[in-house]
N, C-alpha and C. Protein backbone atom coordinates (compact mmCIF):
# COMPACT_ATOMS: atom_id res chain seq x y z
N UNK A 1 5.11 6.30 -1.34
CA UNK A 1 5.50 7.08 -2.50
C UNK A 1 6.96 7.49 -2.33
N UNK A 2 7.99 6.86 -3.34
CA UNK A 2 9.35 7.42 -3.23
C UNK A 2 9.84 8.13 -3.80
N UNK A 3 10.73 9.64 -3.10
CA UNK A 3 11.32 10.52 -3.69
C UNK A 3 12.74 9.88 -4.75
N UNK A 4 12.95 10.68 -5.61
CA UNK A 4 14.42 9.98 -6.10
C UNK A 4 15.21 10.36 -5.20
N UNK A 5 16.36 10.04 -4.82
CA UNK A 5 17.13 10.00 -3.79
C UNK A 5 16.62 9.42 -2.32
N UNK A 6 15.68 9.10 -2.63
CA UNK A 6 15.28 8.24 -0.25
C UNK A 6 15.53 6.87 -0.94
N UNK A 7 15.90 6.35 0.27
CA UNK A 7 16.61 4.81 0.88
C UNK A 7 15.07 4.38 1.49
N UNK A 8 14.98 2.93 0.89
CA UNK A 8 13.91 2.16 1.55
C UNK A 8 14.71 0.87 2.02
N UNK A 9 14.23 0.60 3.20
CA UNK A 9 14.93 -1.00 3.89
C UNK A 9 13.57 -1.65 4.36
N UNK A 10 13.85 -3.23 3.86
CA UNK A 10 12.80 -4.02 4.39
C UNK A 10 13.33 -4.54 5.72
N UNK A 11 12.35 -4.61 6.66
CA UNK A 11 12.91 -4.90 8.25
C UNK A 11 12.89 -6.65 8.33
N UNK A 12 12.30 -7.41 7.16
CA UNK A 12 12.18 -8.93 6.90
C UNK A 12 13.33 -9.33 6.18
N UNK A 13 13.91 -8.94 5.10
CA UNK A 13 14.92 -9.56 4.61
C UNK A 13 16.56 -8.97 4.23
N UNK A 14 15.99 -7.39 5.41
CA UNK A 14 17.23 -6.59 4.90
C UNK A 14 17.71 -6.28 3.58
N UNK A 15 17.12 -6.09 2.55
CA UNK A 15 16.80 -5.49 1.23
C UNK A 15 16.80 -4.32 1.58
N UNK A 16 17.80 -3.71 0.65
CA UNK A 16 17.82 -2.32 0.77
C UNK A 16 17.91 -1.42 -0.94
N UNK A 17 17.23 -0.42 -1.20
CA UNK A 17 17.15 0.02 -2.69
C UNK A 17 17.49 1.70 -2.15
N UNK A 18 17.11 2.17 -3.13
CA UNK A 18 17.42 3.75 -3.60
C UNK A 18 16.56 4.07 -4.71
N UNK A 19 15.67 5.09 -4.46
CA UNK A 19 14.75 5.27 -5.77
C UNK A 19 15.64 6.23 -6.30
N UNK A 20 15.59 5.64 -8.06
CA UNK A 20 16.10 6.37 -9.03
C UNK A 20 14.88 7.62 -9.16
N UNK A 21 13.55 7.30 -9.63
CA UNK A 21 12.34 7.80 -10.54
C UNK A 21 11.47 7.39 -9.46
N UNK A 22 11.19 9.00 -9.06
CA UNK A 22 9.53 8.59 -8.14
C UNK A 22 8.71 8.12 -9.18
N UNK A 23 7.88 7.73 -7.98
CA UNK A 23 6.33 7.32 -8.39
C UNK A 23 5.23 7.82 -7.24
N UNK A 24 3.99 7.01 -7.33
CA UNK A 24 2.79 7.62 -6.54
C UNK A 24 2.98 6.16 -5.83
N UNK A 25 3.78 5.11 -6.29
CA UNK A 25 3.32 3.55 -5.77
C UNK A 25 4.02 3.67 -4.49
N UNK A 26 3.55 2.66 -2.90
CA UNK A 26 4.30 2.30 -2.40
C UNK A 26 5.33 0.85 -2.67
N UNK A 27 6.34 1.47 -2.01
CA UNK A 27 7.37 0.04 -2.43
C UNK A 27 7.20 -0.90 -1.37
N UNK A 28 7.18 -2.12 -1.56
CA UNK A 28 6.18 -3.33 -0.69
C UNK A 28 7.67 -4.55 -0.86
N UNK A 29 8.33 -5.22 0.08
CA UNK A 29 9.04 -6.47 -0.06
C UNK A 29 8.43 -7.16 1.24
N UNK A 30 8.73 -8.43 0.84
CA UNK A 30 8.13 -9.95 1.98
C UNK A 30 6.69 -9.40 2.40
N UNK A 31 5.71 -8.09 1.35
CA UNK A 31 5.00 -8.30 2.19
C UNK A 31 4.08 -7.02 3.22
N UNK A 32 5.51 -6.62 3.32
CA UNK A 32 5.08 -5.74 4.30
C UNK A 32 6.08 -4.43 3.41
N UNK A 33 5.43 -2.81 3.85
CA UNK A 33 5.80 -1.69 3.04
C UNK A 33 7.32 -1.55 3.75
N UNK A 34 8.17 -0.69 2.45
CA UNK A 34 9.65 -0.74 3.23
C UNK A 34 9.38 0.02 4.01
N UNK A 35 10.49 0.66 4.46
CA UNK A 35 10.68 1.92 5.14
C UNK A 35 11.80 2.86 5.21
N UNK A 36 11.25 4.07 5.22
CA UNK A 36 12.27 4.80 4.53
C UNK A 36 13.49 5.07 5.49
N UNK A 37 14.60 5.18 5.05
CA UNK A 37 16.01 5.68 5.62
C UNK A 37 16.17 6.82 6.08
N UNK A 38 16.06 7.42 7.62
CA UNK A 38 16.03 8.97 7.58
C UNK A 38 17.82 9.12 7.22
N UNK A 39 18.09 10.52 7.04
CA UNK A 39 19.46 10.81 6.81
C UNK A 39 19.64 10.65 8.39
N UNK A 40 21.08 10.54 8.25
CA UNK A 40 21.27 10.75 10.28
C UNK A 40 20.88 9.96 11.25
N UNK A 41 20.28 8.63 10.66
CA UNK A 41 19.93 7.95 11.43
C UNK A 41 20.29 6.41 12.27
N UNK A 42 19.81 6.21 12.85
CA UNK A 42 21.02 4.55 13.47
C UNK A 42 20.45 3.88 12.45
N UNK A 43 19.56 3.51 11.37
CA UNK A 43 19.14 2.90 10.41
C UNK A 43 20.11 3.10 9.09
N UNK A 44 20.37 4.69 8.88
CA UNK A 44 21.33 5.09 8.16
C UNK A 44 22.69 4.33 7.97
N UNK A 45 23.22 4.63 9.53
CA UNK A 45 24.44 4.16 9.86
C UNK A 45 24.87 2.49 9.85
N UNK A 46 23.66 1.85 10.14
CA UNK A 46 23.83 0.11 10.24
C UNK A 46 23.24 -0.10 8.62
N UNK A 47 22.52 0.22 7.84
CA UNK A 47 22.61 -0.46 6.80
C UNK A 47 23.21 0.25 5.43
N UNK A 48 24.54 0.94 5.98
CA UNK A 48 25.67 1.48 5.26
C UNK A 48 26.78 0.83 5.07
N UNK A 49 26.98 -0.73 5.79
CA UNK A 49 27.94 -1.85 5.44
C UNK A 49 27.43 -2.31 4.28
N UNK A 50 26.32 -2.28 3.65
CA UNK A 50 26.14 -3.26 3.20
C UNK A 50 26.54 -2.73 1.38
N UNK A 51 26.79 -3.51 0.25
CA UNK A 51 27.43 -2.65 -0.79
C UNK A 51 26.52 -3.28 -1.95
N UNK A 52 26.42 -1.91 -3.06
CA UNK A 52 25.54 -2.10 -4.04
C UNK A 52 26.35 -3.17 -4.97
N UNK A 53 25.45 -4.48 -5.58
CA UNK A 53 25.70 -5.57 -6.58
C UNK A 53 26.77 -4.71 -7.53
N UNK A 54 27.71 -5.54 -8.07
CA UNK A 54 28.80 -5.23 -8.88
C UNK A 54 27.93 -5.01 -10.40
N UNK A 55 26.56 -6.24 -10.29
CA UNK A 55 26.17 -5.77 -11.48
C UNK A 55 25.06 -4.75 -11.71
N UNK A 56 24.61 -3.78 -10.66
CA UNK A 56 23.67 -2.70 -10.66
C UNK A 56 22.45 -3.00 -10.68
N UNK A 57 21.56 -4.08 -10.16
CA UNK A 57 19.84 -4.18 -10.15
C UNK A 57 19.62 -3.19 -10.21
N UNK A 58 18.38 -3.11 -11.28
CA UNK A 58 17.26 -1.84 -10.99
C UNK A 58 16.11 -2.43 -11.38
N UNK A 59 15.13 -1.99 -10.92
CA UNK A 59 13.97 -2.62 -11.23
C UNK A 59 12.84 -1.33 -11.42
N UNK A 60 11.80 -1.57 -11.99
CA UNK A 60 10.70 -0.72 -12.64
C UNK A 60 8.97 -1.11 -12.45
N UNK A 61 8.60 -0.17 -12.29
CA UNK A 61 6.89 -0.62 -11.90
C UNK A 61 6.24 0.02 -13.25
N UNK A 62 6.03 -0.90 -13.71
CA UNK A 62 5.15 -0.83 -14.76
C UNK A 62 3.57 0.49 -14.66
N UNK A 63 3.10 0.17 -13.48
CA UNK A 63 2.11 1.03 -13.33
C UNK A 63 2.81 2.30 -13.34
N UNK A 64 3.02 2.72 -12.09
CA UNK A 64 3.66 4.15 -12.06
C UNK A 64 5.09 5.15 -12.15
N UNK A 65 5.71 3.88 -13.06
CA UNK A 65 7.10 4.27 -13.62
C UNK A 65 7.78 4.70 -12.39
N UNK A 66 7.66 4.29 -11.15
CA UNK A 66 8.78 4.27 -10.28
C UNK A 66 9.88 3.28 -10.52
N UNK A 67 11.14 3.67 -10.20
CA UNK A 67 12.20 3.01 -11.06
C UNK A 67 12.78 2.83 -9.60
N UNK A 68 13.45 2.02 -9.33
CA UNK A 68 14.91 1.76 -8.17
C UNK A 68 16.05 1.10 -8.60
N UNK A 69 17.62 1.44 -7.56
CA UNK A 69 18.22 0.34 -7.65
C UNK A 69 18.47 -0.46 -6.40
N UNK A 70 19.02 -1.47 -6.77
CA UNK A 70 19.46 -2.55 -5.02
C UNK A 70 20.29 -1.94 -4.64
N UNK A 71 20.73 -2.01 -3.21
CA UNK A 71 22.10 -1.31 -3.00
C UNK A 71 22.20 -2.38 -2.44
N UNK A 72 21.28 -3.29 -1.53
CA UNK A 72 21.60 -4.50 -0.67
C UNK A 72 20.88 -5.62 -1.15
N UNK A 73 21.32 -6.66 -2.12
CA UNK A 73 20.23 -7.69 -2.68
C UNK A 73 19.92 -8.85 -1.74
N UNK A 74 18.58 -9.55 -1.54
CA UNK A 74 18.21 -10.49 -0.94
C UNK A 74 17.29 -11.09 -1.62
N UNK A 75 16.53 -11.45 -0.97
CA UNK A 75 15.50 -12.79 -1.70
C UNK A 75 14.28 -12.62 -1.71
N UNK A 76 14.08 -11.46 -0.79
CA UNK A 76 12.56 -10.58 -1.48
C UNK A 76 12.42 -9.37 -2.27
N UNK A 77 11.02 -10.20 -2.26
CA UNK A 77 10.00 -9.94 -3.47
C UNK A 77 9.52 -8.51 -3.20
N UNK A 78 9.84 -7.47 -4.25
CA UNK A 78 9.81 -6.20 -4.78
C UNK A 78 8.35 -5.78 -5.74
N UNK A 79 7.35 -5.07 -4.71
CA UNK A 79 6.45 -4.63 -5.38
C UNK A 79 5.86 -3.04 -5.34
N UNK A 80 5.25 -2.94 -6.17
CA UNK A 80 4.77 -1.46 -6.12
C UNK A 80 3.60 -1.49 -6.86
N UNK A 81 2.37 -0.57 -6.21
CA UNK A 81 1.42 -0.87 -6.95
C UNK A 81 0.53 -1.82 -7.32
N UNK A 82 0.74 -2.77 -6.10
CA UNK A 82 -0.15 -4.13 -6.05
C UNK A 82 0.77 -5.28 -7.18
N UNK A 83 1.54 -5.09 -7.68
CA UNK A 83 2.14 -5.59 -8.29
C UNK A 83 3.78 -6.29 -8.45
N UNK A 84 4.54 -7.19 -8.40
CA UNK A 84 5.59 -7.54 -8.82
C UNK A 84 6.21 -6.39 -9.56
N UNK A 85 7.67 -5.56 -9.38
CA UNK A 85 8.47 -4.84 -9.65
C UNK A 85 9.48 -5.43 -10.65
N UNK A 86 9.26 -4.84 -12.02
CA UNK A 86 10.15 -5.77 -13.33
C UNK A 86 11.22 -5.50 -13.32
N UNK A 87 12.16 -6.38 -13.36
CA UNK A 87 13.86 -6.09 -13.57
C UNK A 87 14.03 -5.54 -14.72
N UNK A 88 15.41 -4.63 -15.10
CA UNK A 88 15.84 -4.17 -16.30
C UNK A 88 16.94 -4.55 -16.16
């Protein structure tokens, strides 16, 4: 379940988001659940090179209106809620 403002990173494809709009869903890529970004942390600090798309991904879960954006885009697959996460 993501607060607006926590950082989720997938440890498989280095995908990294930012929830805009909680929800009750967990956020799921390649598979396995992300995990969240503590503030202050060596996780913090190493996946802070990386820079949000020029053109702003966000994506939306239909079930429980959790909303995110990419800050780090890759090639997995974004779900919440047992489900595929819809682009806007």
């Amino acid at each position: 379940m993501g607060k607006k403002g926590q950082t989720y990173f997938c440890e498989v494809c280095r995908q990294k988001v930012e929830v805009v709009k909680g929800g009750f869903g967990i956020l799921v890529c390649c598979g396995q659940e992300m995990k969240r970004v503590e503030a202050g942390s060596m996780m913090e600090t190493w996946t802070s090179v990386h820079h949000k798309p020029a053109e702003g991904t966000s994506y939306i879960c239909k079930v429980c209106g959790q909303k995110i954006n990419v800050i780090n885009e890759t090639t997995g697959i974004l779900e919440c809620c047992g489900q595929r996460m819809k682009r806007e």
